[in-house]
Protein backbone atom coordinates (compact mmCIF):
# COMPACT_ATOMS: atom_id res chain seq x y z
CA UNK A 1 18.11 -77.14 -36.17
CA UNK A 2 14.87 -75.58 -34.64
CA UNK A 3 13.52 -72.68 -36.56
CA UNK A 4 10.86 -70.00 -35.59
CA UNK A 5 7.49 -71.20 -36.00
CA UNK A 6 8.47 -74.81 -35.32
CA UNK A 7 6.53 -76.59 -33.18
CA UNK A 8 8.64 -76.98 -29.81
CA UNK A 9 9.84 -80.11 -29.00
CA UNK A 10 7.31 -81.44 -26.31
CA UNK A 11 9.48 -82.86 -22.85
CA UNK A 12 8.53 -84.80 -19.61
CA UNK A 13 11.56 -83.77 -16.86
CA UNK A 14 11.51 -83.72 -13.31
CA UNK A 15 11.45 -80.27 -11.22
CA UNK A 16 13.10 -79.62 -8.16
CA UNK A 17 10.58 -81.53 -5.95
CA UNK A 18 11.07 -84.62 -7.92
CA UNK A 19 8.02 -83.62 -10.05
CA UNK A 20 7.39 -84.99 -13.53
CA UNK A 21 6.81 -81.20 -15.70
CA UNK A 22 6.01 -81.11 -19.59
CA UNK A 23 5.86 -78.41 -21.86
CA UNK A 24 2.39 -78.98 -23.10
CA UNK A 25 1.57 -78.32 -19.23
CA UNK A 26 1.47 -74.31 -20.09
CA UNK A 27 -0.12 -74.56 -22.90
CA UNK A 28 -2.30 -71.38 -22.90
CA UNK A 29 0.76 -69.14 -21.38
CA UNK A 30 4.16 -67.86 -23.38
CA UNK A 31 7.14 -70.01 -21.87
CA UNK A 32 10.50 -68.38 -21.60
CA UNK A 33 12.44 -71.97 -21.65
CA UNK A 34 16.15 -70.86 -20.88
CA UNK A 35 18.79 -73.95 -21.32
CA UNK A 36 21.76 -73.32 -18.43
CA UNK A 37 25.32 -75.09 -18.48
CA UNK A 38 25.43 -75.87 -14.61
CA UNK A 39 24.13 -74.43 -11.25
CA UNK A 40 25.83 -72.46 -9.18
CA UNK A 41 28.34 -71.48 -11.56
CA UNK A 42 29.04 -67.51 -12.08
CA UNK A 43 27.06 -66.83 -15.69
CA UNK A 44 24.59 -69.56 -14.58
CA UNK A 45 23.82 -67.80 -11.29
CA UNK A 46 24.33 -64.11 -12.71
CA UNK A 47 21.35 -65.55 -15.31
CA UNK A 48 19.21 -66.88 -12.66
CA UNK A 49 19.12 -64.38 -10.20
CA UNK A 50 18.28 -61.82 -13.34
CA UNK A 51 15.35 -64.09 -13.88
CA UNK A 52 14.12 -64.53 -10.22
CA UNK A 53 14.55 -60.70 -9.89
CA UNK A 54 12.04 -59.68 -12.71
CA UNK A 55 10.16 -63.24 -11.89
CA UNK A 56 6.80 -61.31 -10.60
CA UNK A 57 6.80 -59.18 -14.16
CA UNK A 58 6.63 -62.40 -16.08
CA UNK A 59 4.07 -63.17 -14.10
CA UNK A 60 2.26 -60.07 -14.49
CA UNK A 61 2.26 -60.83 -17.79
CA UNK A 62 1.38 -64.47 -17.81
CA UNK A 63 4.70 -66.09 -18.68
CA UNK A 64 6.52 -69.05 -17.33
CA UNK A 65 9.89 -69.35 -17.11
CA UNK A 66 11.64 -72.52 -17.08
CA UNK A 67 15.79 -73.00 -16.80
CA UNK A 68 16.73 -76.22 -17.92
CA UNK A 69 20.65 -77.79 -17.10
CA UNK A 70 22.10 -81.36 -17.03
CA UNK A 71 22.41 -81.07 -12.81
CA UNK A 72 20.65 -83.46 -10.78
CA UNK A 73 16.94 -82.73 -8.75
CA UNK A 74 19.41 -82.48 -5.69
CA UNK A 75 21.60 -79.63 -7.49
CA UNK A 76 18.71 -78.14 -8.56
CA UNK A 77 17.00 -77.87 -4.95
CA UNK A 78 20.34 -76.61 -3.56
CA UNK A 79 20.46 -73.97 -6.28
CA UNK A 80 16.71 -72.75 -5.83
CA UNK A 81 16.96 -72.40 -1.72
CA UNK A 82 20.02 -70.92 -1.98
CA UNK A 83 19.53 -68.13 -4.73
CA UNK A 84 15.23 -68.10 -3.47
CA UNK A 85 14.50 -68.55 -7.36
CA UNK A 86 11.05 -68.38 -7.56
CA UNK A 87 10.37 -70.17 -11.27
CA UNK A 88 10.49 -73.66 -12.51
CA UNK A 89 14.18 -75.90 -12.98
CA UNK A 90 13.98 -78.49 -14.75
CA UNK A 91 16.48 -81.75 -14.42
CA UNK A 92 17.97 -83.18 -17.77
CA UNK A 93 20.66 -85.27 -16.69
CA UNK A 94 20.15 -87.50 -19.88
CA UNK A 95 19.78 -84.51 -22.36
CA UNK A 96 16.19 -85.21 -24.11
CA UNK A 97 15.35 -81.97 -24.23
CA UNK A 98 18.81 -80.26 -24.16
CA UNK A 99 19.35 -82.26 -27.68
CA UNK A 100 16.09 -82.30 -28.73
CA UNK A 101 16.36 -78.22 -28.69
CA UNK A 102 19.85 -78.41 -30.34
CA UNK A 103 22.28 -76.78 -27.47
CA UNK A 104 23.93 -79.37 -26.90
CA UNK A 105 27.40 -78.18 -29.21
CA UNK A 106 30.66 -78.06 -29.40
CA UNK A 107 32.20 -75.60 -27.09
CA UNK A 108 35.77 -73.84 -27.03
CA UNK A 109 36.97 -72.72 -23.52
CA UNK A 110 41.09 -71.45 -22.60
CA UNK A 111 42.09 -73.74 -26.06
CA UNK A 112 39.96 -76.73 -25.25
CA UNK A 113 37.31 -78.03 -27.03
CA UNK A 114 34.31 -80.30 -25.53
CA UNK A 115 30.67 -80.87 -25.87
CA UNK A 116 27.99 -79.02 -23.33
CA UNK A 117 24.97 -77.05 -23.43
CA UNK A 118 25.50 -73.39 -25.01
CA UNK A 119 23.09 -71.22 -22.91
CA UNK A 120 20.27 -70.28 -25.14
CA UNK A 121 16.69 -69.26 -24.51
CA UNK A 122 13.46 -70.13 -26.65
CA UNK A 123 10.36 -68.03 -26.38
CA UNK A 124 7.48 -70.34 -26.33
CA UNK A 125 3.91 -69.32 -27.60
CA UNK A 126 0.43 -69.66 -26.28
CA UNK A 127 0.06 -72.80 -28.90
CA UNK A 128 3.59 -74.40 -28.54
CA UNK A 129 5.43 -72.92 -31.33
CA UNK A 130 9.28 -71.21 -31.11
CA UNK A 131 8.30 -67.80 -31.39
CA UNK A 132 12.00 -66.40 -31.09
CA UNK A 133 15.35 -68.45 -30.61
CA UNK A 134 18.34 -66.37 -28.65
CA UNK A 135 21.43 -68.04 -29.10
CA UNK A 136 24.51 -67.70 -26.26
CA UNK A 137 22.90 -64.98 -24.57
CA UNK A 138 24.16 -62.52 -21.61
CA UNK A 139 23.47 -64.39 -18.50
CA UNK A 140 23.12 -60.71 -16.83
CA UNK A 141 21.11 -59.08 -19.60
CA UNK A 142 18.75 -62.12 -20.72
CA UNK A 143 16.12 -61.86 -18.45
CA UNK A 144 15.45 -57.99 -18.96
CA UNK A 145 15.97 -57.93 -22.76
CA UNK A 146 13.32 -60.72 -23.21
CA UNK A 147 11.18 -58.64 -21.02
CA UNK A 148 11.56 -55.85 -22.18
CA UNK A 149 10.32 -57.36 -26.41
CA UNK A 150 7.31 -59.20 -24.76
């Protein structure tokens, strides 16, 4: 289990252009890394769109954002174009970083129970370290309440 002040797990991934994208990369900047179950579903989307909406602020303010899911580079193209999100997705289709961050759990949905990612979002210092963790956030309210400490 990942702590504050734990060094975050370093990744390689591919972005939606097929690019390869690692954490150390934005070293320097704060990195809002947000871990998605699956594009274009309704929380997923509700959660993206809050993100590309306030995209400009982080900016402003020199942070990255980076969603992370299991979808493919072609899911996550499709998803970008069709929502215009403006920040970085990143493809984990074999779940290094997804485990390596611990969100990959057990999961409980209409009596069911199976594995998947639980959305959670890290806040990621200037030197790589987990400055907050938010566990199964609000897709609708994650974007603004993150903004809104920083």
């Amino acid at each position: 289990m990942l702590n504050i002040g734990d060094k975050a797990p370093e990744f390689t991934l591919k972005d939606k252009n097929g690019t390869d994208v690692s954490l150390s990369d934005f070293l320097g900047s704060k990195v809002v890394l947000y871990f998605y179950p699956r594009d274009n579903t309704p929380g997923c989307t509700k959660q993206a769109c809050a993100f590309a909406g306030l995209y400009e602020d982080f900016r402003k303010k020199n942070i990255q954002v980076i969603g992370i899911s299991k979808d493919s580079v072609a899911s996550h193209i499709k998803f970008a174009e069709k929502y215009n999100l403006p920040f970085i997705l990143l493809s984990d289709p074999d779940r290094e970083a997804i485990e390596a961050y611990g969100v990959w759990q057990e999961k409980k949905m209409c009596g069911k129970t199976s594995m998947g990612v639980v959305r959670t979002t890290f806040i990621i210092d200037e030197k790589g370290n987990i400055e907050k963790i938010m566990p199964k956030v609000k897709p609708d309210t994650n974007a603004a309440e993150i903004l809104s400490q920083l």
